[in-house]
N, C-alpha and C. Protein backbone atom coordinates (compact mmCIF):
# COMPACT_ATOMS: atom_id res chain seq x y z
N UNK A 1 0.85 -1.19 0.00
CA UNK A 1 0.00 0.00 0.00
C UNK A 1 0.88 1.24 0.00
N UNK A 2 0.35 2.47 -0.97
CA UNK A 2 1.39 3.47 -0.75
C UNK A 2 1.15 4.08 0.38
N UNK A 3 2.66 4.66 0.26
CA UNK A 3 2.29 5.81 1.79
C UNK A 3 2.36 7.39 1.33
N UNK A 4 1.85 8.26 2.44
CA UNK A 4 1.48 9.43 2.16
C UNK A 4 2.56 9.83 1.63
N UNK A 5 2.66 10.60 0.67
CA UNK A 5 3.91 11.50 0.48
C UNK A 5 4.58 10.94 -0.82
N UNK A 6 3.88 9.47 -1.47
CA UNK A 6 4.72 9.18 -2.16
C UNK A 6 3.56 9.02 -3.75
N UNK A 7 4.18 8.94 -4.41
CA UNK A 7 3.58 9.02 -5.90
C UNK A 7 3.92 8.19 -6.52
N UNK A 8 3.16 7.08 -7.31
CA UNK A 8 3.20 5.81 -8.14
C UNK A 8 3.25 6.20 -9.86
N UNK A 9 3.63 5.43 -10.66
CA UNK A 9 3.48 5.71 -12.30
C UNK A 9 3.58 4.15 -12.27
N UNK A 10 2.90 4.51 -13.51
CA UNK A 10 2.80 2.87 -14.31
C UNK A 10 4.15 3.26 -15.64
N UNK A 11 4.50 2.00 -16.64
CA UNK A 11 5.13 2.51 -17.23
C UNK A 11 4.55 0.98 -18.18
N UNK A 12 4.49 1.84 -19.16
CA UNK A 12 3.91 0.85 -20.63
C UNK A 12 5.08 0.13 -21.61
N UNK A 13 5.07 -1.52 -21.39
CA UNK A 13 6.06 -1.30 -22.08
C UNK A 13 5.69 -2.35 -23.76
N UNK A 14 6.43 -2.00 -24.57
CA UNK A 14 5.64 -2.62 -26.19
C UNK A 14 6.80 -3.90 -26.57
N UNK A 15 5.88 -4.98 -26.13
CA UNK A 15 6.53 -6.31 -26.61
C UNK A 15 7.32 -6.33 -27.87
N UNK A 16 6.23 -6.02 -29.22
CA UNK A 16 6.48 -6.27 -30.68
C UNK A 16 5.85 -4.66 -30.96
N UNK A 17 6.31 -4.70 -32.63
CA UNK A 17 5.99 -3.57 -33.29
C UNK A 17 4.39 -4.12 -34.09
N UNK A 18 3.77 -3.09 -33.59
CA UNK A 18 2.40 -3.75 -34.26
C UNK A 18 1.73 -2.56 -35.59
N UNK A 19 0.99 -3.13 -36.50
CA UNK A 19 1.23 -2.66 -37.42
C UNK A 19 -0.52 -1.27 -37.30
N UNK A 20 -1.52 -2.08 -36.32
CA UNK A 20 -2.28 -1.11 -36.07
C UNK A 20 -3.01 -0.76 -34.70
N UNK A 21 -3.78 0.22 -34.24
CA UNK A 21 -4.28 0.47 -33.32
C UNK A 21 -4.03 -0.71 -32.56
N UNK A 22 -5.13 -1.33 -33.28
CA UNK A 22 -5.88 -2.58 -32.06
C UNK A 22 -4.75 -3.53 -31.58
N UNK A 23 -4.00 -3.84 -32.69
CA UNK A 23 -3.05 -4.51 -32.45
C UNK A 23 -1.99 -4.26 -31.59
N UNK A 24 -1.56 -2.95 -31.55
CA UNK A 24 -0.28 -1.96 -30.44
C UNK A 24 -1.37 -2.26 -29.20
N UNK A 25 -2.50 -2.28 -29.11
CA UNK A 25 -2.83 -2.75 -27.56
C UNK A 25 -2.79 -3.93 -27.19
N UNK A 26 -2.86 -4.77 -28.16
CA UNK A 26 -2.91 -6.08 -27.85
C UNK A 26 -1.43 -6.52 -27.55
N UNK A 27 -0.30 -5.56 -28.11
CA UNK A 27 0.53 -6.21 -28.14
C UNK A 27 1.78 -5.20 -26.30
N UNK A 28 0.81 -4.88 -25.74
CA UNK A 28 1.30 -4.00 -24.85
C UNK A 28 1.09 -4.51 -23.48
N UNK A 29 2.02 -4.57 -22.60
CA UNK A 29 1.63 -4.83 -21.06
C UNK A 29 2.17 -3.92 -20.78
N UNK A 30 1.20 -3.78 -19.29
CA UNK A 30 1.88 -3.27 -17.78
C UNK A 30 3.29 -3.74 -17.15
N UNK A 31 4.22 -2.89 -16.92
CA UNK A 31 5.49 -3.60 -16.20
C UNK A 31 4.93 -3.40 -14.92
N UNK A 32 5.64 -3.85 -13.62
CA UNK A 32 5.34 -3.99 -11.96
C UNK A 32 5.19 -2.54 -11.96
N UNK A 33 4.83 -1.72 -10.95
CA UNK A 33 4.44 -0.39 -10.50
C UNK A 33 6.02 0.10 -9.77
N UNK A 34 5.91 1.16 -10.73
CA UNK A 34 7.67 1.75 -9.86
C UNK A 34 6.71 2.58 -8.78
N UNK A 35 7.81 2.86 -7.76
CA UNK A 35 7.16 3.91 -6.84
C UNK A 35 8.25 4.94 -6.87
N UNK A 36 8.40 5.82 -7.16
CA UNK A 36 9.00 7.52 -6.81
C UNK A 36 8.83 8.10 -5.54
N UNK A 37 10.02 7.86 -5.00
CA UNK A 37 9.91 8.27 -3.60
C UNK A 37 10.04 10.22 -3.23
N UNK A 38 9.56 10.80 -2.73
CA UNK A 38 9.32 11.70 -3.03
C UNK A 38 9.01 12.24 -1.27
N UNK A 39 10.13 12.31 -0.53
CA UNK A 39 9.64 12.01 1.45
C UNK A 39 9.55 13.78 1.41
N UNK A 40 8.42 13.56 2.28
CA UNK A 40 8.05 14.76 3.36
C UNK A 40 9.38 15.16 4.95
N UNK A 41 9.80 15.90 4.45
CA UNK A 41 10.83 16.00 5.51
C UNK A 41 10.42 17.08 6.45
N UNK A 42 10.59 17.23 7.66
CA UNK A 42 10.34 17.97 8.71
C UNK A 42 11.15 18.81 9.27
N UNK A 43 11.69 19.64 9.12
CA UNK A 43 13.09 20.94 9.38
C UNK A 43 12.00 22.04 10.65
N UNK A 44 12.48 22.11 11.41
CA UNK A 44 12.36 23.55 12.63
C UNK A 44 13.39 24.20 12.27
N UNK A 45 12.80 25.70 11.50
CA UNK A 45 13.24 26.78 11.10
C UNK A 45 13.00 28.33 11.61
N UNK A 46 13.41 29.02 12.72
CA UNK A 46 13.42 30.13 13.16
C UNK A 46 11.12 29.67 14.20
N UNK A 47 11.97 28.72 14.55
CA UNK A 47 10.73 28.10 15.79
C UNK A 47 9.59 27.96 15.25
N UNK A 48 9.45 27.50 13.82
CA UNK A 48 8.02 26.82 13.36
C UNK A 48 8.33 25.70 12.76
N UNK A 49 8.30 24.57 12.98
CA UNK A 49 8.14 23.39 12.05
C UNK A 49 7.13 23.26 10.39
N UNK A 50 7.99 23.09 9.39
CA UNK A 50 7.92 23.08 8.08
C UNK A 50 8.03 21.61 7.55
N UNK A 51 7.04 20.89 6.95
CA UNK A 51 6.95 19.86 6.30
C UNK A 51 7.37 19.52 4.55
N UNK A 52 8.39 19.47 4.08
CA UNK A 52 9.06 20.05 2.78
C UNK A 52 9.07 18.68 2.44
N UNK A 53 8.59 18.81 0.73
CA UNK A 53 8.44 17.74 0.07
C UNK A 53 10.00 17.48 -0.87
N UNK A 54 10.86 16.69 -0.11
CA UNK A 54 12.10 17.05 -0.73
C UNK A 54 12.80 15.44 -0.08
N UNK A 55 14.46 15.21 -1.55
CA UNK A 55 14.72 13.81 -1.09
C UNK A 55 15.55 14.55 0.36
N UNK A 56 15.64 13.56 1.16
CA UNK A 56 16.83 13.55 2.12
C UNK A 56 18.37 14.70 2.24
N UNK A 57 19.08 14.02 0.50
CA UNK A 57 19.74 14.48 0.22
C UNK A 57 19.89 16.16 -0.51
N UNK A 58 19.32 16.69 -0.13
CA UNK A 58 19.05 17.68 -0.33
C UNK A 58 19.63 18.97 0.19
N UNK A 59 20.42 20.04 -0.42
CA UNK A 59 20.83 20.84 0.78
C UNK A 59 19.83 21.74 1.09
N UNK A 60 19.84 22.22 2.36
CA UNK A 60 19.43 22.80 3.33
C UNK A 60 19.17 24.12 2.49
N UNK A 61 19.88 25.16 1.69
CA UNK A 61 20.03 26.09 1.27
C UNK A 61 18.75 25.89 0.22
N UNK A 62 18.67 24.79 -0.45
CA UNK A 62 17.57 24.67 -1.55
C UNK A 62 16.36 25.00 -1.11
N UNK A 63 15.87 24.06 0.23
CA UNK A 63 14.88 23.98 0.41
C UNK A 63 14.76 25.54 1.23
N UNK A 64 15.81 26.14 1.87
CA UNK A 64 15.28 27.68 2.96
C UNK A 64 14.89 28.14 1.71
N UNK A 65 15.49 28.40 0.37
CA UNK A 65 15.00 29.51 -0.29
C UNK A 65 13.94 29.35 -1.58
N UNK A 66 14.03 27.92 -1.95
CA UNK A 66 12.92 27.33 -2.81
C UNK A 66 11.75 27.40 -2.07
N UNK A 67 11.62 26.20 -0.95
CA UNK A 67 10.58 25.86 -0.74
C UNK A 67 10.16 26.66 0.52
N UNK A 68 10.67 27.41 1.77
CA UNK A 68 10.20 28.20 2.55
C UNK A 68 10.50 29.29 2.17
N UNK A 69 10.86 30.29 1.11
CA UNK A 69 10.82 31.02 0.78
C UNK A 69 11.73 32.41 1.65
N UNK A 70 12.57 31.72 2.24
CA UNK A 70 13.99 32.52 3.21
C UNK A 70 15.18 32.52 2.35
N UNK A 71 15.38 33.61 1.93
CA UNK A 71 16.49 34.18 0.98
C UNK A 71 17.47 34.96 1.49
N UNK A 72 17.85 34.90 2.72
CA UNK A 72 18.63 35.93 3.22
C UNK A 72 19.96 34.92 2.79
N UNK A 73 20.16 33.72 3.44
CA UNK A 73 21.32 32.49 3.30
C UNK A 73 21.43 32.69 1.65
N UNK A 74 22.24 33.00 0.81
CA UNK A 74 22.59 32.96 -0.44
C UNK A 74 23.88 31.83 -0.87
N UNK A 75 23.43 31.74 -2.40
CA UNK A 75 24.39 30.41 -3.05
C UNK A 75 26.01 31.18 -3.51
N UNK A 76 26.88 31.03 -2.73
CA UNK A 76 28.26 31.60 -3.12
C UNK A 76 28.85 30.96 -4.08
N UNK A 77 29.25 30.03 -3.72
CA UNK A 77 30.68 29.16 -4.31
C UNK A 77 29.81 27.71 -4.57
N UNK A 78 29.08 27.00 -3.33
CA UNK A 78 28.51 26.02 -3.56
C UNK A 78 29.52 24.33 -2.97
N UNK A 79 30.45 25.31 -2.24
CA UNK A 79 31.25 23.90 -1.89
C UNK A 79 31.29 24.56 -0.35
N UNK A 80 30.63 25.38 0.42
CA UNK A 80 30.95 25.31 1.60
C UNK A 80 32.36 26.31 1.68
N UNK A 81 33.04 27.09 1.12
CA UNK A 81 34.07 27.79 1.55
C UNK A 81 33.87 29.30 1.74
N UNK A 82 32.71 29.71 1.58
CA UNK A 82 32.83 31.42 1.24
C UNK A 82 31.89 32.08 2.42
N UNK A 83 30.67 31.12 2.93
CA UNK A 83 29.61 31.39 4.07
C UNK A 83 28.81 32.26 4.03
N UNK A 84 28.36 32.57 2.88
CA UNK A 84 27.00 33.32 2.39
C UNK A 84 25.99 32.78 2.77
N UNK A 85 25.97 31.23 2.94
CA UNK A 85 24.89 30.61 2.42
C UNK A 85 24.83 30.06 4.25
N UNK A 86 25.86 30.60 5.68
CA UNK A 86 25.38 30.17 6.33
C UNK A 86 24.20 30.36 7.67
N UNK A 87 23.74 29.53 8.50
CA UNK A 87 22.34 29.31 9.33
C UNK A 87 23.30 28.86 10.39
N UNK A 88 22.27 28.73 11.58
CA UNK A 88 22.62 28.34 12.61
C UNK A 88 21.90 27.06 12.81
N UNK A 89 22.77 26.01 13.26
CA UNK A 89 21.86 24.42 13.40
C UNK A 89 22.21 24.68 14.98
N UNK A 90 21.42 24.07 15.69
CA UNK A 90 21.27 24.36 17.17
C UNK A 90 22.79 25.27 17.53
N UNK A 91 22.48 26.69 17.28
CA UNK A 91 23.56 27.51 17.59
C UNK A 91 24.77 27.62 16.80
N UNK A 92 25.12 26.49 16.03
CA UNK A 92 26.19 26.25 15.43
C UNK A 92 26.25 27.24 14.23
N UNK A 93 27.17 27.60 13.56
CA UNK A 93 27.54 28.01 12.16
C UNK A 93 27.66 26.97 11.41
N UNK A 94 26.76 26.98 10.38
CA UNK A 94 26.86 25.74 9.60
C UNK A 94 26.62 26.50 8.54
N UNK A 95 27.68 25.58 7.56
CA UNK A 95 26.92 25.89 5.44
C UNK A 95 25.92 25.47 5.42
N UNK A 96 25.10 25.62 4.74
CA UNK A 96 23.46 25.16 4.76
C UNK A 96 23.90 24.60 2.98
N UNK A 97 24.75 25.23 1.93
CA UNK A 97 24.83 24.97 1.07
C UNK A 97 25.42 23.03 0.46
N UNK A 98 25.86 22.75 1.97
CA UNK A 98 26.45 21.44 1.42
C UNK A 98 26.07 20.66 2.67
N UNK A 99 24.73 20.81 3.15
CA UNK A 99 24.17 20.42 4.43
C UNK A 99 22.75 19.98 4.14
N UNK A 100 22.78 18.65 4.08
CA UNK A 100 21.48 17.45 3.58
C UNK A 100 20.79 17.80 4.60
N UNK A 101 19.52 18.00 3.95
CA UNK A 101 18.74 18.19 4.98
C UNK A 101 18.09 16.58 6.01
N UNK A 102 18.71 15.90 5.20
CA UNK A 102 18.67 14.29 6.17
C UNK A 102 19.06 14.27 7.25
N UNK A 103 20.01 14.64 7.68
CA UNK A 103 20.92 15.36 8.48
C UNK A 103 20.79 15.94 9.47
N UNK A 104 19.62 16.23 9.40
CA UNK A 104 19.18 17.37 10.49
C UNK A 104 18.78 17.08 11.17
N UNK A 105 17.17 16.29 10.94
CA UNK A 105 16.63 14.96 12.34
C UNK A 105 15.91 16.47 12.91
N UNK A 106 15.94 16.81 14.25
CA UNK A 106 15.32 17.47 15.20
C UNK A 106 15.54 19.05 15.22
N UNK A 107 17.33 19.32 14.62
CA UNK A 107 17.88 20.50 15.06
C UNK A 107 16.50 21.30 14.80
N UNK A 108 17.08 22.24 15.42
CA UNK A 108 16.91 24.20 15.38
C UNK A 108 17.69 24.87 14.27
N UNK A 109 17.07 24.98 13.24
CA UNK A 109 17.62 26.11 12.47
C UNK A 109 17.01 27.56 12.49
N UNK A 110 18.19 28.49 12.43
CA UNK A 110 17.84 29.61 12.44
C UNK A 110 18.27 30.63 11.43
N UNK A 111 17.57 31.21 10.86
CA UNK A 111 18.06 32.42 9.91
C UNK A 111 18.24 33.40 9.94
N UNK A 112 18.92 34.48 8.86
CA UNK A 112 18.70 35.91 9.21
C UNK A 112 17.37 36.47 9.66
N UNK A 113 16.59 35.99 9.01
CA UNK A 113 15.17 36.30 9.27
C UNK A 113 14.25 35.93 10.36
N UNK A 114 15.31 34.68 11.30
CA UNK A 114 14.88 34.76 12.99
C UNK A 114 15.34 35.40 13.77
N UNK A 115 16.38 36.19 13.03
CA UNK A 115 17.10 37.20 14.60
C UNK A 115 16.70 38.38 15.34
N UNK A 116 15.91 39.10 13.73
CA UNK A 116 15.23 40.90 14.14
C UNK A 116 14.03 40.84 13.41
N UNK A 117 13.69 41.70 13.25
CA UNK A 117 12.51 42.63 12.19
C UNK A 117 12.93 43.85 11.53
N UNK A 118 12.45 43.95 10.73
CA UNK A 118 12.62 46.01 10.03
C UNK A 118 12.43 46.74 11.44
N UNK A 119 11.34 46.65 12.35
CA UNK A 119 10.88 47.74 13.58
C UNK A 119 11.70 47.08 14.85
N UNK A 120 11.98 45.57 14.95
CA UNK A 120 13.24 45.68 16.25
C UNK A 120 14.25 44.40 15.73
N UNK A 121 15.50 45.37 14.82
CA UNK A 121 16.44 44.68 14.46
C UNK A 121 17.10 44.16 15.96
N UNK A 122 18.02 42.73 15.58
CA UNK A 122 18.49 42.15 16.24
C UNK A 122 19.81 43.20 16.65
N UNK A 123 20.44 42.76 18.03
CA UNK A 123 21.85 44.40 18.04
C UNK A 123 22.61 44.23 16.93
N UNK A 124 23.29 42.94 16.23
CA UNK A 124 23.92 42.34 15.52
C UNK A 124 23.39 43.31 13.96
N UNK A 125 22.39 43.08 13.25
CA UNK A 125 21.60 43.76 12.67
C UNK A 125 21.66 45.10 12.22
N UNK A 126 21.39 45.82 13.81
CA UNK A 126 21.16 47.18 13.86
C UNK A 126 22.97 47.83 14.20
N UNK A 127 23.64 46.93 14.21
CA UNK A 127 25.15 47.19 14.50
C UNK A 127 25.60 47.50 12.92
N UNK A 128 25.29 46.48 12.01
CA UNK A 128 25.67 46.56 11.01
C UNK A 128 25.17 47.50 9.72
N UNK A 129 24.13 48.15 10.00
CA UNK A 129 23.73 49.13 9.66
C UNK A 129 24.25 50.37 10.23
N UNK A 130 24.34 50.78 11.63
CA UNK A 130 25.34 51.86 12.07
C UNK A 130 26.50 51.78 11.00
N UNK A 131 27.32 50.65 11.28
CA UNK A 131 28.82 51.17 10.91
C UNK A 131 28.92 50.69 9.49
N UNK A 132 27.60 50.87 9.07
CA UNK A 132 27.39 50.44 6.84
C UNK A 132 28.52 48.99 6.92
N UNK A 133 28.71 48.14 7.34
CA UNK A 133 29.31 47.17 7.52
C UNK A 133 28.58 46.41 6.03
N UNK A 134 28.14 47.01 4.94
CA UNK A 134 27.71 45.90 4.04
C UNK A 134 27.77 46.93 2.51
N UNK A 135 28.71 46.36 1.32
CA UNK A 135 29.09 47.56 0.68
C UNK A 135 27.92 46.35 -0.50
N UNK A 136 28.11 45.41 -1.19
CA UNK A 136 27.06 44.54 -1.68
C UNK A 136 26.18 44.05 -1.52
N UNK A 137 26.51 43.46 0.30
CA UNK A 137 25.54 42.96 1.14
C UNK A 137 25.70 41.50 0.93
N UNK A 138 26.13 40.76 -0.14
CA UNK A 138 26.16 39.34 -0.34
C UNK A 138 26.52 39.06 0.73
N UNK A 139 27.77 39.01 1.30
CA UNK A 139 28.24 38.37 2.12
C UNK A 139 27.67 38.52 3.80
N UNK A 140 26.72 39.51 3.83
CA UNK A 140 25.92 40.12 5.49
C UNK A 140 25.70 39.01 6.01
N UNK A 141 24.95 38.17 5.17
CA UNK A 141 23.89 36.88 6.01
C UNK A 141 25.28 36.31 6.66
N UNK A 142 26.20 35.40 5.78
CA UNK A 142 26.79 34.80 6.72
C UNK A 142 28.10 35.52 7.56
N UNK A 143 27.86 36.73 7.23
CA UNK A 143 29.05 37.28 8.53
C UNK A 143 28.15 37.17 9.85
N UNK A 144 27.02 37.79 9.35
CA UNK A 144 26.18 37.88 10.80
C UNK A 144 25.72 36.61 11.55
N UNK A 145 25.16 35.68 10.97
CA UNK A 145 25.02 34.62 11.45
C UNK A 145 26.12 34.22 12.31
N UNK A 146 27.30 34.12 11.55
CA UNK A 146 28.44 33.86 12.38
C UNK A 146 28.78 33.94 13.73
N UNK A 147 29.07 36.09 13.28
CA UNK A 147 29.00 36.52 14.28
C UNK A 147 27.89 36.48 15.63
N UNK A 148 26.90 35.95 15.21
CA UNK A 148 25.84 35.72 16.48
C UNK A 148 26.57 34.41 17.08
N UNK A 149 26.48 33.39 16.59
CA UNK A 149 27.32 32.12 17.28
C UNK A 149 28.68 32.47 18.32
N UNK A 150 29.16 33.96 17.67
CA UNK A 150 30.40 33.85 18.22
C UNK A 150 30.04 34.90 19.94
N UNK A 151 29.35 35.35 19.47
CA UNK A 151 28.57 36.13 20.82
C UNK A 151 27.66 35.98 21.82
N UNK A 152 27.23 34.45 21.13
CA UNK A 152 26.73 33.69 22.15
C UNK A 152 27.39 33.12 23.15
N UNK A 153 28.58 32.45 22.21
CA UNK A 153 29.24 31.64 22.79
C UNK A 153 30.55 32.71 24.04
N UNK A 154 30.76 33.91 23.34
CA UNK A 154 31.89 34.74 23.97
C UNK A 154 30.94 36.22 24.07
N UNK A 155 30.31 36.37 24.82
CA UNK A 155 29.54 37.58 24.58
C UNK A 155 30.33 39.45 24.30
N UNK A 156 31.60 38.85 25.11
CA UNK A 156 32.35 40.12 24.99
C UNK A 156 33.72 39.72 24.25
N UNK A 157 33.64 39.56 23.44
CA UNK A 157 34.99 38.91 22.31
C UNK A 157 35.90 40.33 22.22
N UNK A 158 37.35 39.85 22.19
CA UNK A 158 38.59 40.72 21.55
C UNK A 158 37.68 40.89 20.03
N UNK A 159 39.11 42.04 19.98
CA UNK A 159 38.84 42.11 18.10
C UNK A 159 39.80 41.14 17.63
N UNK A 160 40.36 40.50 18.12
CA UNK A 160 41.58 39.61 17.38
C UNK A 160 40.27 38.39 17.66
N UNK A 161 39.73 38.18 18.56
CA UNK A 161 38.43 36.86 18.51
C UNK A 161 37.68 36.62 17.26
N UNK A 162 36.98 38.24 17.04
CA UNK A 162 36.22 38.42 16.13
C UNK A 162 36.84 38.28 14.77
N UNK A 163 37.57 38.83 14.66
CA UNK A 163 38.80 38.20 13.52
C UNK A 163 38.46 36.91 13.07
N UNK A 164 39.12 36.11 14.07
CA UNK A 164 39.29 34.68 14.09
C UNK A 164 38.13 33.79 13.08
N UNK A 165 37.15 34.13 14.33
CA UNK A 165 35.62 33.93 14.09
C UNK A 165 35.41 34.23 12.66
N UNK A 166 35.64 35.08 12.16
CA UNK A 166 35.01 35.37 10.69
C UNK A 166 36.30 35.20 9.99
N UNK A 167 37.16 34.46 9.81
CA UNK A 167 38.26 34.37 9.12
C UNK A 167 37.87 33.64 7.88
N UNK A 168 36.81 32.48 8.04
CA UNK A 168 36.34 31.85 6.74
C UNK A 168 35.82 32.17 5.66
N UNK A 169 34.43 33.43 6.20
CA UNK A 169 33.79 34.17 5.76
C UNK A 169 34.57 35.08 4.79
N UNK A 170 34.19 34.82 3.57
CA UNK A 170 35.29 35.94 2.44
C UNK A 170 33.60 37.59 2.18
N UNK A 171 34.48 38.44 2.23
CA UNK A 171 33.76 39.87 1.60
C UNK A 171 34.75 40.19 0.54
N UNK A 172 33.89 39.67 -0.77
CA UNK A 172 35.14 40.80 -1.93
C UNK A 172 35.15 41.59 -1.99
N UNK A 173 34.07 43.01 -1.51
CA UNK A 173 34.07 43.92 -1.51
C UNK A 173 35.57 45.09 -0.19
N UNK A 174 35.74 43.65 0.53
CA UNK A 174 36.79 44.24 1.59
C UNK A 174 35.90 45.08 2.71
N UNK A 175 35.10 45.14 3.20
CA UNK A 175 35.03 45.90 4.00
C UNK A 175 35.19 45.14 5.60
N UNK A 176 35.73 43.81 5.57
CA UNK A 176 36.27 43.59 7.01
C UNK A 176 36.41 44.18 8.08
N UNK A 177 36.87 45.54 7.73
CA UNK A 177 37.34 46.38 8.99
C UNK A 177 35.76 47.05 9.77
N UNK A 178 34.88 47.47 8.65
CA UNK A 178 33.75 47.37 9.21
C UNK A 178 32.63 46.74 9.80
N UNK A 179 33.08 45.59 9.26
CA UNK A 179 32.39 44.19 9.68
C UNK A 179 32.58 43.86 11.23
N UNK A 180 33.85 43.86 11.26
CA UNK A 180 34.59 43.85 12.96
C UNK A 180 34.25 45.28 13.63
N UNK A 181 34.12 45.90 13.17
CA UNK A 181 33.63 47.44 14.46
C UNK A 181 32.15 47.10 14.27
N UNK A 182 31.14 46.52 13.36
CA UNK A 182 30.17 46.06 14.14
C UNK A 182 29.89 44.73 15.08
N UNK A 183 30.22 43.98 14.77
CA UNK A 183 30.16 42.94 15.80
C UNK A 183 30.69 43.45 17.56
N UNK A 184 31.51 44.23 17.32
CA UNK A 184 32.45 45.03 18.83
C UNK A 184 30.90 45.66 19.16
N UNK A 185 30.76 46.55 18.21
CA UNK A 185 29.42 47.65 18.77
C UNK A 185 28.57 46.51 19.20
N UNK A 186 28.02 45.22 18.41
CA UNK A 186 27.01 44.37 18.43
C UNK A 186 27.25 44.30 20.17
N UNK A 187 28.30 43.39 20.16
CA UNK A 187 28.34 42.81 21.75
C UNK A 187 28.24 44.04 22.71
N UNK A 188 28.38 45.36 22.38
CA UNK A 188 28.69 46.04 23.68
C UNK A 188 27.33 46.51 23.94
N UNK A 189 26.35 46.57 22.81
CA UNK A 189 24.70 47.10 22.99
C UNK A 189 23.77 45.52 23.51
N UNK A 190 24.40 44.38 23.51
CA UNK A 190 24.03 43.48 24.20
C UNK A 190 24.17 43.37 25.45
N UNK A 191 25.48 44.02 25.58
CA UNK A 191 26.07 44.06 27.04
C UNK A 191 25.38 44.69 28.07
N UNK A 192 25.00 46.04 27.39
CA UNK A 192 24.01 47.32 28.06
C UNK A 192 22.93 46.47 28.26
N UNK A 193 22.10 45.84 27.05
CA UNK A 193 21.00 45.30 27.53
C UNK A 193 20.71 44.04 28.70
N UNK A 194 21.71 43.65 28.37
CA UNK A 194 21.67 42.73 29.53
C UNK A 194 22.37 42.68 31.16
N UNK A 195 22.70 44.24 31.20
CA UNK A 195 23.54 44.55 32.26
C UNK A 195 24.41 44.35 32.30
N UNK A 196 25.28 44.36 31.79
CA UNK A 196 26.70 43.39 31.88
C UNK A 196 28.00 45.15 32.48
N UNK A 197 27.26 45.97 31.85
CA UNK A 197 28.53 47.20 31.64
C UNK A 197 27.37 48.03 32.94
């Protein structure tokens, strides 16, 4: 019996060459029933669970911007080296571009588009807009993403940290130096908010 999610075809196949109508039917069977697997996968994305009709193997990046319609994560390079394309899997910095969504099972993914809003950007966000930290913008999603992992994890990071942290992350445009005076501003308007200073 099929199961939900999956889609059957028949496929016709022609014994002999027949010379008319009646005959091409007579001369035609059914092969066994292929089944096309076609799985419903289940991803938690910025705290709503999404049911995506997609194989296993699939990256992560396809389905945020095909099928849930989250475009902030962009396709760079496509092998995982440049981090345009990265999300957070339970906190982590991850490529989403070379990241099966099989893979995932339970995590928490999160996007640019779970961190702020237009009316209350995330500090990270609203940091990078102060100090124009984005001359194309390609590369924003995954500096920032990054940088959130790295401020979770170190809330008050050196600038040689922050460095570090985004060392993978390429900007051709060069503006690095701005990139790092927002993440500094990021953590220190976190800091205020959370009492820390």
């Amino acid at each position: 019996m099929p199961q939900p999610g999956l889609w059957r075809k028949k496929l016709l196949f022609r014994t002999s060459r027949a010379s008319t109508p009646r005959q091409s039917r007579s001369k035609m069977r059914w092969l066994p029933q292929v089944e096309l697997c076609v799985m419903a996968v289940s991803l938690k994305v910025n705290g709503a669970v999404h049911s995506v009709p997609a194989e296993p193997d699939t990256a992560l990046l396809y389905v945020l911007r095909n099928d849930l319609g989250l475009n902030a994560a962009k396709f760079g390079c496509g092998l995982g080296q440049c981090g345009a394309c990265t999300v957070l899997v339970d906190g982590a910095p991850v490529r989403s571009c070379i990241t099966p969504i099989g893979a995932l099972g339970q995590s928490e993914i999160t996007t640019l588009e779970g961190l702020g809003t237009v009316e209350r950007p995330h500090p990270l966000q609203a940091a990078f807009i102060a100090e124009q930290a984005a001359q194309c913008g390609y590369c924003s999603n995954g500096m920032i993403m990054t940088a959130k992992a790295l401020l979770d994890r170190t809330p008050q990071p050196t600038e040689a940290q922050v460095k570090k942290a985004l060392a993978a992350n390429l900007c051709r445009c060069g503006t690095h130096n701005r990139i790092v005076r927002a993440v500094l501003r990021a953590a220190e308007a976190q800091a205020k908010m959370n009492g820390r200073t």
